[in-house]
C-alpha atoms as a PDB file:
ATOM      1  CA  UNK A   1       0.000   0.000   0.000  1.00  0.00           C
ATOM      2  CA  UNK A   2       2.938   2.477   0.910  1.00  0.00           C
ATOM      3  CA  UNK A   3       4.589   1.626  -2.853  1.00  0.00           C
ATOM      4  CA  UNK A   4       1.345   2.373  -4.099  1.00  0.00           C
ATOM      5  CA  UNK A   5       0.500   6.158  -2.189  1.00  0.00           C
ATOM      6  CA  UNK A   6       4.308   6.930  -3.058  1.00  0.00           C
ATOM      7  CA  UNK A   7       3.684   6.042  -6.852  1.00  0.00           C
ATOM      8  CA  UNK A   8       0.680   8.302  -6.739  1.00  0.00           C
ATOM      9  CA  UNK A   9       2.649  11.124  -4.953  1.00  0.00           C
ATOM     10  CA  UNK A  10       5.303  10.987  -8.050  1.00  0.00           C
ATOM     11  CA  UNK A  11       2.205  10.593 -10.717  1.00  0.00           C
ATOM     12  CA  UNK A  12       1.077  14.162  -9.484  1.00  0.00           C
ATOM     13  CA  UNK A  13       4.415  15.430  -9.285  1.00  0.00           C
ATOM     14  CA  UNK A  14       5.296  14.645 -12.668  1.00  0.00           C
ATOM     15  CA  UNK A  15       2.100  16.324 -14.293  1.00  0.00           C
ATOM     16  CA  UNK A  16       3.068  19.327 -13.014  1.00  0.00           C
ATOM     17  CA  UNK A  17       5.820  18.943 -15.832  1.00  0.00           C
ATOM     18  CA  UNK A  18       3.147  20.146 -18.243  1.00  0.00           C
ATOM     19  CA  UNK A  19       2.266  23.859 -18.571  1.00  0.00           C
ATOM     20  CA  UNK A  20       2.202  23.598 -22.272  1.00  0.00           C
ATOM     21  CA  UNK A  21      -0.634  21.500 -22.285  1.00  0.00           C
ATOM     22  CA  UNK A  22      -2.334  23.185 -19.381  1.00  0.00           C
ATOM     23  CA  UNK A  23      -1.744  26.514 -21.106  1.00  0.00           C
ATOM     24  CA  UNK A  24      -3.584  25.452 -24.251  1.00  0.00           C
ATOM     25  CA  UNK A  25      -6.657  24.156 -22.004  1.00  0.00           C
ATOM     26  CA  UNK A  26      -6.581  27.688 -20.234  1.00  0.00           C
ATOM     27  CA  UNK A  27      -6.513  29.224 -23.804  1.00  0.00           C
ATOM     28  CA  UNK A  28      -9.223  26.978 -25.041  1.00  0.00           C
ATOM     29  CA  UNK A  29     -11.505  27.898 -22.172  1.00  0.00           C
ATOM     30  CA  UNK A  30     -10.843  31.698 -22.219  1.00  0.00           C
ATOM     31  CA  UNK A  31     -10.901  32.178 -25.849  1.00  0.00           C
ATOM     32  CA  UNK A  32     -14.750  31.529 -27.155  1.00  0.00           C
ATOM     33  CA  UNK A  33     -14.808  29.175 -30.751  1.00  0.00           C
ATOM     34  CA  UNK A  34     -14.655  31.751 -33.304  1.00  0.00           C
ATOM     35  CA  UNK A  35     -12.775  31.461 -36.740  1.00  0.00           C
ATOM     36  CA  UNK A  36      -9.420  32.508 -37.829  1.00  0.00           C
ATOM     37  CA  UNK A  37      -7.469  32.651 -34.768  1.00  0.00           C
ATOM     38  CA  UNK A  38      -4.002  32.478 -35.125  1.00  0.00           C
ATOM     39  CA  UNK A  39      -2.034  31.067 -32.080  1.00  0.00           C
ATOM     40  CA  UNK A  40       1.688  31.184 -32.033  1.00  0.00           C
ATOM     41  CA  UNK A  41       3.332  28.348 -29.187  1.00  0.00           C
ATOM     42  CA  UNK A  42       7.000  28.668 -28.317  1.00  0.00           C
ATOM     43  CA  UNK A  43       9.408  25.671 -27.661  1.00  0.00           C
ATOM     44  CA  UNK A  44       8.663  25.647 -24.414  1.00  0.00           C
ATOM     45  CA  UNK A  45       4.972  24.811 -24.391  1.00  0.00           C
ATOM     46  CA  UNK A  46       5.690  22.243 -26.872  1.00  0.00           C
ATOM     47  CA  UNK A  47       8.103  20.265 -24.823  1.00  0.00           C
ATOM     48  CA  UNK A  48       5.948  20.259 -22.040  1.00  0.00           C
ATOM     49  CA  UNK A  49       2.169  19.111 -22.928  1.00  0.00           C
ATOM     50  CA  UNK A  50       0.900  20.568 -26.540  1.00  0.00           C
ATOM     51  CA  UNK A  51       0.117  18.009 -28.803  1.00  0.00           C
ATOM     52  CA  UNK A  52      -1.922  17.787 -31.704  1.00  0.00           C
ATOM     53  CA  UNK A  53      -4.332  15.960 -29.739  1.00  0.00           C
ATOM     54  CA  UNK A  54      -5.193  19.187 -27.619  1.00  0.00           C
ATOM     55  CA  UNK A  55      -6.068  20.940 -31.687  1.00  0.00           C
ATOM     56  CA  UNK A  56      -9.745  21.078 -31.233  1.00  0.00           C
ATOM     57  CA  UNK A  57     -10.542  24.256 -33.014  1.00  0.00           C
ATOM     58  CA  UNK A  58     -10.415  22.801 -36.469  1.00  0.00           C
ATOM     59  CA  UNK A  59     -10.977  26.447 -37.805  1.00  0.00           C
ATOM     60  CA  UNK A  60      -7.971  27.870 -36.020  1.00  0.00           C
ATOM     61  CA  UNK A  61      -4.707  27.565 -37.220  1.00  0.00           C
ATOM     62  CA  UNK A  62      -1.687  26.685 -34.709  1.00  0.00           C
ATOM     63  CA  UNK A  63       1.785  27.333 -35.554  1.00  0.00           C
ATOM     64  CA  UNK A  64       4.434  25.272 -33.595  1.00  0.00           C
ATOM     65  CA  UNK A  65       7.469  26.611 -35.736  1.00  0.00           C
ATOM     66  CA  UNK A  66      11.008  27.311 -34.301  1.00  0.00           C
ATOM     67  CA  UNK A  67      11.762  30.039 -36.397  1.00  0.00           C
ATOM     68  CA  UNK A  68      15.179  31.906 -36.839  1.00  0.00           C
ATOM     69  CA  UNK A  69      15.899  34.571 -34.430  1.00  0.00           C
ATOM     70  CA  UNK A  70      16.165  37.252 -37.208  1.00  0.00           C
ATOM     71  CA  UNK A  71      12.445  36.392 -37.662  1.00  0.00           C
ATOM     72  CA  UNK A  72      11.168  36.656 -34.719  1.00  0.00           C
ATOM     73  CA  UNK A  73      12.984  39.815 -33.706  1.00  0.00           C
ATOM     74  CA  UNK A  74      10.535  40.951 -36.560  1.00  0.00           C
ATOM     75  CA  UNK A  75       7.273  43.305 -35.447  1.00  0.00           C
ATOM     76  CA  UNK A  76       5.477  42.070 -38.725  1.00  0.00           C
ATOM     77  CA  UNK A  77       5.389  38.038 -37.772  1.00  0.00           C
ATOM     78  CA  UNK A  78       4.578  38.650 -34.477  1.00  0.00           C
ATOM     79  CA  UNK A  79       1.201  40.749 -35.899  1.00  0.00           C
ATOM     80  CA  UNK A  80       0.107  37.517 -37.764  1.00  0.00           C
ATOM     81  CA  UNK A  81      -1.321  35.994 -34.116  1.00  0.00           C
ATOM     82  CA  UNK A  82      -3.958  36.485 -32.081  1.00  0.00           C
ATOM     83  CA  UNK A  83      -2.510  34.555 -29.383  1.00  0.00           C
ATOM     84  CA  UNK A  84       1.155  33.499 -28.068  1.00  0.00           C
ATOM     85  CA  UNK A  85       2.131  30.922 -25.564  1.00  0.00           C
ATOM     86  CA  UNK A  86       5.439  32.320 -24.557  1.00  0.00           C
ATOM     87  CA  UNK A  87       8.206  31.055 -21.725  1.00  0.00           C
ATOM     88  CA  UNK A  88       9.307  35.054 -21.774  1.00  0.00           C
ATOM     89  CA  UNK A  89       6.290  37.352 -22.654  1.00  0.00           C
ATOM     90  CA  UNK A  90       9.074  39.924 -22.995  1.00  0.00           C
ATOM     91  CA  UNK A  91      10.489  38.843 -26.345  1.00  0.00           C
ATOM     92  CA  UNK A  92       6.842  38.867 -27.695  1.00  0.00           C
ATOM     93  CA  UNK A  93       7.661  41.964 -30.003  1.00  0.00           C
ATOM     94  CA  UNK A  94       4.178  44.388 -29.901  1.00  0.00           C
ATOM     95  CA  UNK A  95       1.376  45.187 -27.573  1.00  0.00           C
ATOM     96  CA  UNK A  96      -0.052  41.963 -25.667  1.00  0.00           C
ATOM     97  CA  UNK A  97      -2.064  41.500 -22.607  1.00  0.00           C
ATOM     98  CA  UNK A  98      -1.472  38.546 -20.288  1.00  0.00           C
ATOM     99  CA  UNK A  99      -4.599  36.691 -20.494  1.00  0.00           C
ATOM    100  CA  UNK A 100      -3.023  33.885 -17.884  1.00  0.00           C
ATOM    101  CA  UNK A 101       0.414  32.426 -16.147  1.00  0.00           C
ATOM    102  CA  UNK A 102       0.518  29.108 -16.196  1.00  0.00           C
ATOM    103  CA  UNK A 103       2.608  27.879 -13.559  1.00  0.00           C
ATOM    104  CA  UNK A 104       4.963  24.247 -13.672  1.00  0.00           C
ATOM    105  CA  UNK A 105       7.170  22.323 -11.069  1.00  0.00           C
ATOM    106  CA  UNK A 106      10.103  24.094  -9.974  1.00  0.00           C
ATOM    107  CA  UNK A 107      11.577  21.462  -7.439  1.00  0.00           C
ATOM    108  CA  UNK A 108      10.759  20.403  -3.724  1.00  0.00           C
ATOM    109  CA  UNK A 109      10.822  23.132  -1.010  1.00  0.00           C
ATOM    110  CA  UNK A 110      13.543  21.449   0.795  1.00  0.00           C
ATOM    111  CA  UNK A 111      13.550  19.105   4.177  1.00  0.00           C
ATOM    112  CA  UNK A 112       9.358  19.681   4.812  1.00  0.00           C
ATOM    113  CA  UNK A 113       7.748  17.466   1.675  1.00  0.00           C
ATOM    114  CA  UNK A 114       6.606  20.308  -0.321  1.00  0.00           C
ATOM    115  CA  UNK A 115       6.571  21.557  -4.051  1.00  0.00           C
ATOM    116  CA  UNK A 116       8.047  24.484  -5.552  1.00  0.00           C
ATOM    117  CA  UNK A 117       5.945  26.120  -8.251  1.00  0.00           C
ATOM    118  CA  UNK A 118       6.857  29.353 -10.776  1.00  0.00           C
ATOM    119  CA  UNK A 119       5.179  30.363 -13.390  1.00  0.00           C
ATOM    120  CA  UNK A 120       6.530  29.114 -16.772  1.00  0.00           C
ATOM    121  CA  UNK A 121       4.605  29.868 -19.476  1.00  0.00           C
ATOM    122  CA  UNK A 122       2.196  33.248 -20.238  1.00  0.00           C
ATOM    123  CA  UNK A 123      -0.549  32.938 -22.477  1.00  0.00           C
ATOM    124  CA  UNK A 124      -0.797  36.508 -24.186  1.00  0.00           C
ATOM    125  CA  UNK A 125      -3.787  38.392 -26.266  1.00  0.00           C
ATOM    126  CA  UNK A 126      -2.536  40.655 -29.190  1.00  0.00           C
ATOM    127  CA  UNK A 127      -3.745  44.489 -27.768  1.00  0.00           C
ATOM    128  CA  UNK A 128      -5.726  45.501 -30.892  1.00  0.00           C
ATOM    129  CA  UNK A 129      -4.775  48.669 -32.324  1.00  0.00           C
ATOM    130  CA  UNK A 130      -6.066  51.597 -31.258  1.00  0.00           C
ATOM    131  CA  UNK A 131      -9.101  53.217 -33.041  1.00  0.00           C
ATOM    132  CA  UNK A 132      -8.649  56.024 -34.975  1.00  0.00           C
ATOM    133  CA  UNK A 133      -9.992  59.369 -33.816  1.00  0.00           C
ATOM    134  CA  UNK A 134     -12.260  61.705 -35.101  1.00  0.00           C
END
């Protein structure tokens, strides 16, 4: 019975090894099914949980892409999505608003049997422009 509670101690500790996936639920349930969204997901959320599996909006397109660094230092591909999952919201290039944090293990919190959790991935909304004023 102990061999069994420890293996289901271990179970839960290692799905906490998947914001990518979480962050595409969170996105899925935030974001209401409309057509032609564009969702960008960096190489961190697709090491840890996104899957084609989880692509359930068959009218949205998801890009999973590592592209060159002189391309996404570009303003112009970042403008072609609607929404980023992003390890570091900062080298999103534009105007985005943090829609949610998904957090992920970050070790044991040292002699008490506890886990360590930090946020890992951001899921971000493109800011639309600002309308033009009369």
């Amino acid at each position: 019975m102990g061999s069994f509670a420890v293996s289901m101690g271990l179970l839960y500790i290692s799905s906490l090894n998947y914001p990518g996936g979480q962050a595409l639920q969170v996105l899925h349930e935030i974001v209401p099914t409309q057509s032609g969204v564009r969702v960008y997901m960096d190489n961190l959320a697709c090491q840890t949980g996104v899957t084609r599996f989880q692509e359930v909006r068959p009218m949205w397109i998801y890009d999973k892409t590592e592209y060159e660094e002189e391309t996404m230092l570009d303003p112009l591909f970042w403008q072609g999505y609607d929404y980023v999952l992003a390890e570091r919201p900062e080298r999103v290039i534009g105007s985005w608003i943090p829609e949610a944090i998904i957090e992920g293990y970050a070790g044991n919190g040292g002699y008490w049997p506890s886990i360590r959790m930090a946020p890992k991935l951001h899921v971000l909304r493109r800011q639309p422009p600002p309308a033009a004023a009369d």
